[in-house]
C-alpha atoms as a PDB file:
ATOM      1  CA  UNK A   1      19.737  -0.893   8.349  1.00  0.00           C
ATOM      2  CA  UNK A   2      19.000  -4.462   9.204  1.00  0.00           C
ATOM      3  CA  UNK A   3      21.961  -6.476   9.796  1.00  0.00           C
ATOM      4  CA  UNK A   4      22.458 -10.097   8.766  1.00  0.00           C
ATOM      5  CA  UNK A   5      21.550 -11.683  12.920  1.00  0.00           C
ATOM      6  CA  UNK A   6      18.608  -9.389  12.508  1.00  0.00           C
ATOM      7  CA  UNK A   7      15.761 -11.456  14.983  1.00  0.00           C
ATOM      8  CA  UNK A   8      12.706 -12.741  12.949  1.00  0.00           C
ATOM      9  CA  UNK A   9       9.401 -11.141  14.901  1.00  0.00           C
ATOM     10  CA  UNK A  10       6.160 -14.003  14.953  1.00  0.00           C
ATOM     11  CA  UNK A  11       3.064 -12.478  14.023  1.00  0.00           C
ATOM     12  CA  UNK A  12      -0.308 -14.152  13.261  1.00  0.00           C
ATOM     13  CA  UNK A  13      -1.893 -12.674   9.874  1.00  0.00           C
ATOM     14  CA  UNK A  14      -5.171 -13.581   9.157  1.00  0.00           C
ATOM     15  CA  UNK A  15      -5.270 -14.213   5.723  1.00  0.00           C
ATOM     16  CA  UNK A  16      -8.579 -14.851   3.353  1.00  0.00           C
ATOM     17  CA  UNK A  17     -10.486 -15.853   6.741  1.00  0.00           C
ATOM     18  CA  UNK A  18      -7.043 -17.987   8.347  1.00  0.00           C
ATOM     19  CA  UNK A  19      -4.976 -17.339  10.212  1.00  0.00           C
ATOM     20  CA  UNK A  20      -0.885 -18.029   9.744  1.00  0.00           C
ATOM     21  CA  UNK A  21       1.737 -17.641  11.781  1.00  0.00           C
ATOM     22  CA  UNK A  22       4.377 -16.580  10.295  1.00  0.00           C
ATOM     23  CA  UNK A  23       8.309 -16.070  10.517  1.00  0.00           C
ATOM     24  CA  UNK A  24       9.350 -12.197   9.500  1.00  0.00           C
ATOM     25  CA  UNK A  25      11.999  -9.692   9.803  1.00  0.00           C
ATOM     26  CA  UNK A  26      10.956  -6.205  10.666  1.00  0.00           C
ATOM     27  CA  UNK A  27      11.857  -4.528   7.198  1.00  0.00           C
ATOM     28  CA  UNK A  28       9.615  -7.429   5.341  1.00  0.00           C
ATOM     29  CA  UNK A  29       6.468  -5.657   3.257  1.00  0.00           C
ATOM     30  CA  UNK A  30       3.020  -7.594   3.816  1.00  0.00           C
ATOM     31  CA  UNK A  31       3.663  -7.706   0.091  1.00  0.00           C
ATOM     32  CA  UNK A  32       6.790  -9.688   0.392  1.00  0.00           C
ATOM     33  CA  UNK A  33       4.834 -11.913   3.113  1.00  0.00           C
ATOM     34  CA  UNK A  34       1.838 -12.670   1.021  1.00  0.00           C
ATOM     35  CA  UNK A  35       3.218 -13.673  -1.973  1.00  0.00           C
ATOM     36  CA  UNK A  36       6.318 -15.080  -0.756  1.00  0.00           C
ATOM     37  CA  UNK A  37       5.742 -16.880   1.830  1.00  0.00           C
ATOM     38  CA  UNK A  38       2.014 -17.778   1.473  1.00  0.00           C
ATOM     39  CA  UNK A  39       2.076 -18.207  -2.398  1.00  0.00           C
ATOM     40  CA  UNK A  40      -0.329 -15.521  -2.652  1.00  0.00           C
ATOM     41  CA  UNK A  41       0.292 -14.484  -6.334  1.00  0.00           C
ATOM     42  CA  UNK A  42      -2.969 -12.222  -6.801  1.00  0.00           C
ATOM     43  CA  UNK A  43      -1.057  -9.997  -4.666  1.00  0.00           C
ATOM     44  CA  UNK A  44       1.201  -8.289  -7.828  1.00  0.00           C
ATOM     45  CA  UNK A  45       4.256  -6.254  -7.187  1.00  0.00           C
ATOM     46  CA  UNK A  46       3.932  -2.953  -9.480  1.00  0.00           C
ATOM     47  CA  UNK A  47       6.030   0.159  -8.283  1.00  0.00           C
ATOM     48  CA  UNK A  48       7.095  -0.837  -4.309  1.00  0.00           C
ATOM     49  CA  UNK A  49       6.130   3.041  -3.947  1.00  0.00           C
ATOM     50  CA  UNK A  50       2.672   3.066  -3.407  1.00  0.00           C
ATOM     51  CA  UNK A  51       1.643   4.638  -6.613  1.00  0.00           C
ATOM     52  CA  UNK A  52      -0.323   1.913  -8.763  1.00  0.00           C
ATOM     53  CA  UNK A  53      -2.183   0.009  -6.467  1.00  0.00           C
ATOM     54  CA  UNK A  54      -1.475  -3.333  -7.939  1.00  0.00           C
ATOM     55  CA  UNK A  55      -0.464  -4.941  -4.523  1.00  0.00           C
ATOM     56  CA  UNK A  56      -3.608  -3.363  -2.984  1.00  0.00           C
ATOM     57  CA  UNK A  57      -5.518  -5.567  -0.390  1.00  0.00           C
ATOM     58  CA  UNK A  58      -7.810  -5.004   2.046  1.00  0.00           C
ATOM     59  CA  UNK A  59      -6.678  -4.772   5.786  1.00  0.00           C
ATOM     60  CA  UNK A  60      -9.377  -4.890   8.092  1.00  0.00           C
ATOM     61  CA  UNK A  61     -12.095  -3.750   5.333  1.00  0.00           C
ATOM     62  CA  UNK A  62     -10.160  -1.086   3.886  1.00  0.00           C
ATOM     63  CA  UNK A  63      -7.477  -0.876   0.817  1.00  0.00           C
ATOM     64  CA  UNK A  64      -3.636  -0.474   1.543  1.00  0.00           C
ATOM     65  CA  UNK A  65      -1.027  -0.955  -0.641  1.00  0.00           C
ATOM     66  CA  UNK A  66       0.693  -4.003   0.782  1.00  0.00           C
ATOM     67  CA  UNK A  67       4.215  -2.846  -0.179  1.00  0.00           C
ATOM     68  CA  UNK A  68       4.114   0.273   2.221  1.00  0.00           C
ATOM     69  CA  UNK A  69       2.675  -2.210   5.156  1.00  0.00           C
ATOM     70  CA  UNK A  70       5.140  -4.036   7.274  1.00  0.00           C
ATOM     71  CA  UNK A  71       4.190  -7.743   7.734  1.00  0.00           C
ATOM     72  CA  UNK A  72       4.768  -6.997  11.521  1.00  0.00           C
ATOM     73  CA  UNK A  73       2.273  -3.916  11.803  1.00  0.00           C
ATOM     74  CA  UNK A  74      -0.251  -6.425  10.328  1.00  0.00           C
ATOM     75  CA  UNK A  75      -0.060  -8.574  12.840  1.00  0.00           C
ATOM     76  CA  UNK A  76      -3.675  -9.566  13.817  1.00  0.00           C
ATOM     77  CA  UNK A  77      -5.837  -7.563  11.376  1.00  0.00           C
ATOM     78  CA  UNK A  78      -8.043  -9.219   9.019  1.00  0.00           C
ATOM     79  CA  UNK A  79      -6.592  -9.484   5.449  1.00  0.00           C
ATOM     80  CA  UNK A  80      -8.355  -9.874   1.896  1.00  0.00           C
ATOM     81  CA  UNK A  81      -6.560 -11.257  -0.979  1.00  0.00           C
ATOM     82  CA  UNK A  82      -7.936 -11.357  -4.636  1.00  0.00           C
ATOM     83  CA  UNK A  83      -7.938 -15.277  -3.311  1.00  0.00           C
ATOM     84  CA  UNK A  84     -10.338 -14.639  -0.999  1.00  0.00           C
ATOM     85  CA  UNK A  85     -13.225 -12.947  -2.550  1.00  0.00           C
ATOM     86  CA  UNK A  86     -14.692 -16.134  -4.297  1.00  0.00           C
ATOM     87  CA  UNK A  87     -17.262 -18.200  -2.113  1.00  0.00           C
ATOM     88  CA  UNK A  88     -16.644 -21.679  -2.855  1.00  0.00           C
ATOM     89  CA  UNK A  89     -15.326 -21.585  -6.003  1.00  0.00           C
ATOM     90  CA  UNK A  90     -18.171 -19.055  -7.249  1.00  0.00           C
ATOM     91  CA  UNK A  91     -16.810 -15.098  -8.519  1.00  0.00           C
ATOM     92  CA  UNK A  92     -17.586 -12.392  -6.486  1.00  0.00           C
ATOM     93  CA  UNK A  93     -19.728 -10.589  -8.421  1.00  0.00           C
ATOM     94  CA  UNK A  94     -17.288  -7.649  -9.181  1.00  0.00           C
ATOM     95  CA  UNK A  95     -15.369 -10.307 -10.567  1.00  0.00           C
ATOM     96  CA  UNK A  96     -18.410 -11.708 -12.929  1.00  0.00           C
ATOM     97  CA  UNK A  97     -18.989  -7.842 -13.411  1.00  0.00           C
ATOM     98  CA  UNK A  98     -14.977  -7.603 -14.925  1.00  0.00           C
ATOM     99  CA  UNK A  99     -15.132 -10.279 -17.133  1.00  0.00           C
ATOM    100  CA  UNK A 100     -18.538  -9.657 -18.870  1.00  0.00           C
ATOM    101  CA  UNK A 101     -17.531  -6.121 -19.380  1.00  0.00           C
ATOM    102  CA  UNK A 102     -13.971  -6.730 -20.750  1.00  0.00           C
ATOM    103  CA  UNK A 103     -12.362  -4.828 -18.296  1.00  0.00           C
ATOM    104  CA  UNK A 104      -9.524  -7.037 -18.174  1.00  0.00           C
ATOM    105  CA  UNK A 105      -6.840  -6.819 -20.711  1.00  0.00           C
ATOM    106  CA  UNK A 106      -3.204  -7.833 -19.327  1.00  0.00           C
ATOM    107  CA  UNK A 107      -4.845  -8.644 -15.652  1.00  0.00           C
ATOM    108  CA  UNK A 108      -2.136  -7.279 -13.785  1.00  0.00           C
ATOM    109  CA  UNK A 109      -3.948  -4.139 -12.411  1.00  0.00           C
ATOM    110  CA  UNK A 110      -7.097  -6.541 -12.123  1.00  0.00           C
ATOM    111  CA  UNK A 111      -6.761  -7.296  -8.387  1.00  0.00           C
ATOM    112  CA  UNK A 112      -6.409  -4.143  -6.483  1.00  0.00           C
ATOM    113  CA  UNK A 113      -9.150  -2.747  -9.003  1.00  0.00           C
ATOM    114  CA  UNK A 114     -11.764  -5.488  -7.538  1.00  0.00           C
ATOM    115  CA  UNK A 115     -10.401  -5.002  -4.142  1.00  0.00           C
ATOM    116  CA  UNK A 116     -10.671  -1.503  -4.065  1.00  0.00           C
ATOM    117  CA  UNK A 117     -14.350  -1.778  -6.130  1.00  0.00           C
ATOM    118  CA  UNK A 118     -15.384  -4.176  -3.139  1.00  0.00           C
ATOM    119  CA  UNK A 119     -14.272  -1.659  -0.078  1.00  0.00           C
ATOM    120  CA  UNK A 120     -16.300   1.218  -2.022  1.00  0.00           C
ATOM    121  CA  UNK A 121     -19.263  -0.825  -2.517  1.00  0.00           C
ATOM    122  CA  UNK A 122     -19.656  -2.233   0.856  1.00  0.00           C
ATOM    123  CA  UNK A 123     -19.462   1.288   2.129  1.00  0.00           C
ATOM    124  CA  UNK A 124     -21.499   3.000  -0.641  1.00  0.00           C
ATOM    125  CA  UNK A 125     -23.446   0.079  -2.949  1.00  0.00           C
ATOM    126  CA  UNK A 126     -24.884   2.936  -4.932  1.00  0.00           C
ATOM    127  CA  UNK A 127     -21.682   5.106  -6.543  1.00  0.00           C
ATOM    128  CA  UNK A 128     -21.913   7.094  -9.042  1.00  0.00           C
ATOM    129  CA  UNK A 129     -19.495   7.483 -11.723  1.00  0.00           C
ATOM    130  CA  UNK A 130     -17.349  10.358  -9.684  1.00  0.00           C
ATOM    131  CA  UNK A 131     -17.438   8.211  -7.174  1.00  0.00           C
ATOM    132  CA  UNK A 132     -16.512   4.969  -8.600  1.00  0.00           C
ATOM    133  CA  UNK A 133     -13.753   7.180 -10.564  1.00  0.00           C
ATOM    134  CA  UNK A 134     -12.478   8.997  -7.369  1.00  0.00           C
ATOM    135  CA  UNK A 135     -12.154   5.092  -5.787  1.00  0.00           C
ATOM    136  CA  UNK A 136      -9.827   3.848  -7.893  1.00  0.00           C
ATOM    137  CA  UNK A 137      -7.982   6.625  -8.691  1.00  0.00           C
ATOM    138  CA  UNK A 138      -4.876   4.841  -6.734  1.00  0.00           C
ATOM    139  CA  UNK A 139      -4.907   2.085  -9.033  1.00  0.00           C
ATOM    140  CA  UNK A 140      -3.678   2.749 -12.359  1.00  0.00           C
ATOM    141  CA  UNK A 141      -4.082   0.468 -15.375  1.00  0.00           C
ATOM    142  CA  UNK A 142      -1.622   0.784 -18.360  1.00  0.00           C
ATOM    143  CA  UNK A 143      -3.992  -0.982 -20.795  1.00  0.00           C
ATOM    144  CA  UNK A 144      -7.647   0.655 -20.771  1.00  0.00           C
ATOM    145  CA  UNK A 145      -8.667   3.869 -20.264  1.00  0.00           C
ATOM    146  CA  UNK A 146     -11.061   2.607 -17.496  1.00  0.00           C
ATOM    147  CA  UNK A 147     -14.301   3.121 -19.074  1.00  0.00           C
ATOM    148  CA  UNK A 148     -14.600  -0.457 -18.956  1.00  0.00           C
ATOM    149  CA  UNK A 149     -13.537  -1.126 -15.637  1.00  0.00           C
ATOM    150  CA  UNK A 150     -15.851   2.036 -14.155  1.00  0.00           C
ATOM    151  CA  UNK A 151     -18.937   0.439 -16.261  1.00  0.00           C
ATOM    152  CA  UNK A 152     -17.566  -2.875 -14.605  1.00  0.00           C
ATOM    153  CA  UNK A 153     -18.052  -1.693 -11.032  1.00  0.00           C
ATOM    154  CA  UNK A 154     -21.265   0.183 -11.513  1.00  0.00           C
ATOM    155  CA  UNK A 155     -22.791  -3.037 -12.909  1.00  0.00           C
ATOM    156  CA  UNK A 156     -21.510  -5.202  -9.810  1.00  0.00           C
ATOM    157  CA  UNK A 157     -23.223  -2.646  -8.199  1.00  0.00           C
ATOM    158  CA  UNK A 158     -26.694  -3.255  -9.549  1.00  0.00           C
ATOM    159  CA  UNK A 159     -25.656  -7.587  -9.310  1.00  0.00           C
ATOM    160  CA  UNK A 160     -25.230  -6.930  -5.824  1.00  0.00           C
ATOM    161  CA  UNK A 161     -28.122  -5.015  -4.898  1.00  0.00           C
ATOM    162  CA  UNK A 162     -30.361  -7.695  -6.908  1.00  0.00           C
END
């Protein structure tokens, strides 16, 4: 258990392509970090357990759940937000793909589903459906029944390849 004099540790998270030093104790989520401390709001607490992927991010190219990462052991890698997928104020195309498909209803599972739709397609820009499927299966979404969002994905697909 952490006691109340528990020492803060400094680490340097670099954050959307900057880096921040920041302040943390050694029980503090990169969840809690983000959105706390940065004002990173994309970043949505959902479970805490690592079960619906709506805190996902990627760390160093890949997706994590940020509220099973320690803001400490994140010290130095390379972190994506839902903040930082735009280029200059332009979507990311898996974004453009979302909204012209309607696969966003409430929004709240909206961010880890184009985070986790970017890490598969910049390792695999041609998915199938299985695949696309079997991607995202860590994210869950209360409000569709993700045949939009899949159709979503495999578009971007297509917008990115053009």
């Amino acid at each position: 258990m952490v006691g109340k004099g528990q020492k803060m540790i400094r680490v340097t998270l670099n954050v959307n392509g900057r880096d921040y030093v920041v302040e943390v104790k050694p029980h503090w989520t990169l969840l809690h970090v983000l959105r706390d401390q940065l004002g990173l709001t994309g970043v949505k607490y959902g479970c805490g357990t690592g079960e619906c992927g709506a805190c996902t991010v990627l760390i160093d190219g890949k997706p994590m759940t940020s509220c099973l990462v320690l803001a400490a052991s994140a010290d130095g890698r390379k972190i994506v937000t839902i903040e930082g997928i735009a280029d200059k104020g332009k979507l990311h195309p898996i974004q453009e793909a979302f909204i012209e498909a309607g696969a966003i209803q409430c929004g709240y599972c909206t961010p880890g589903m184009i985070l986790t739709a970017k890490a598969l397609l910049e390792k695999n820009p041609n998915p199938t459906e299985e695949e696309v499927r079997r991607a995202i299966d860590g994210n869950l979404c209360r409000c569709t029944g993700y045949v939009k969002i899949v159709k979503a994905i495999l578009e971007a697909a297509k917008k990115m390849k053009a």
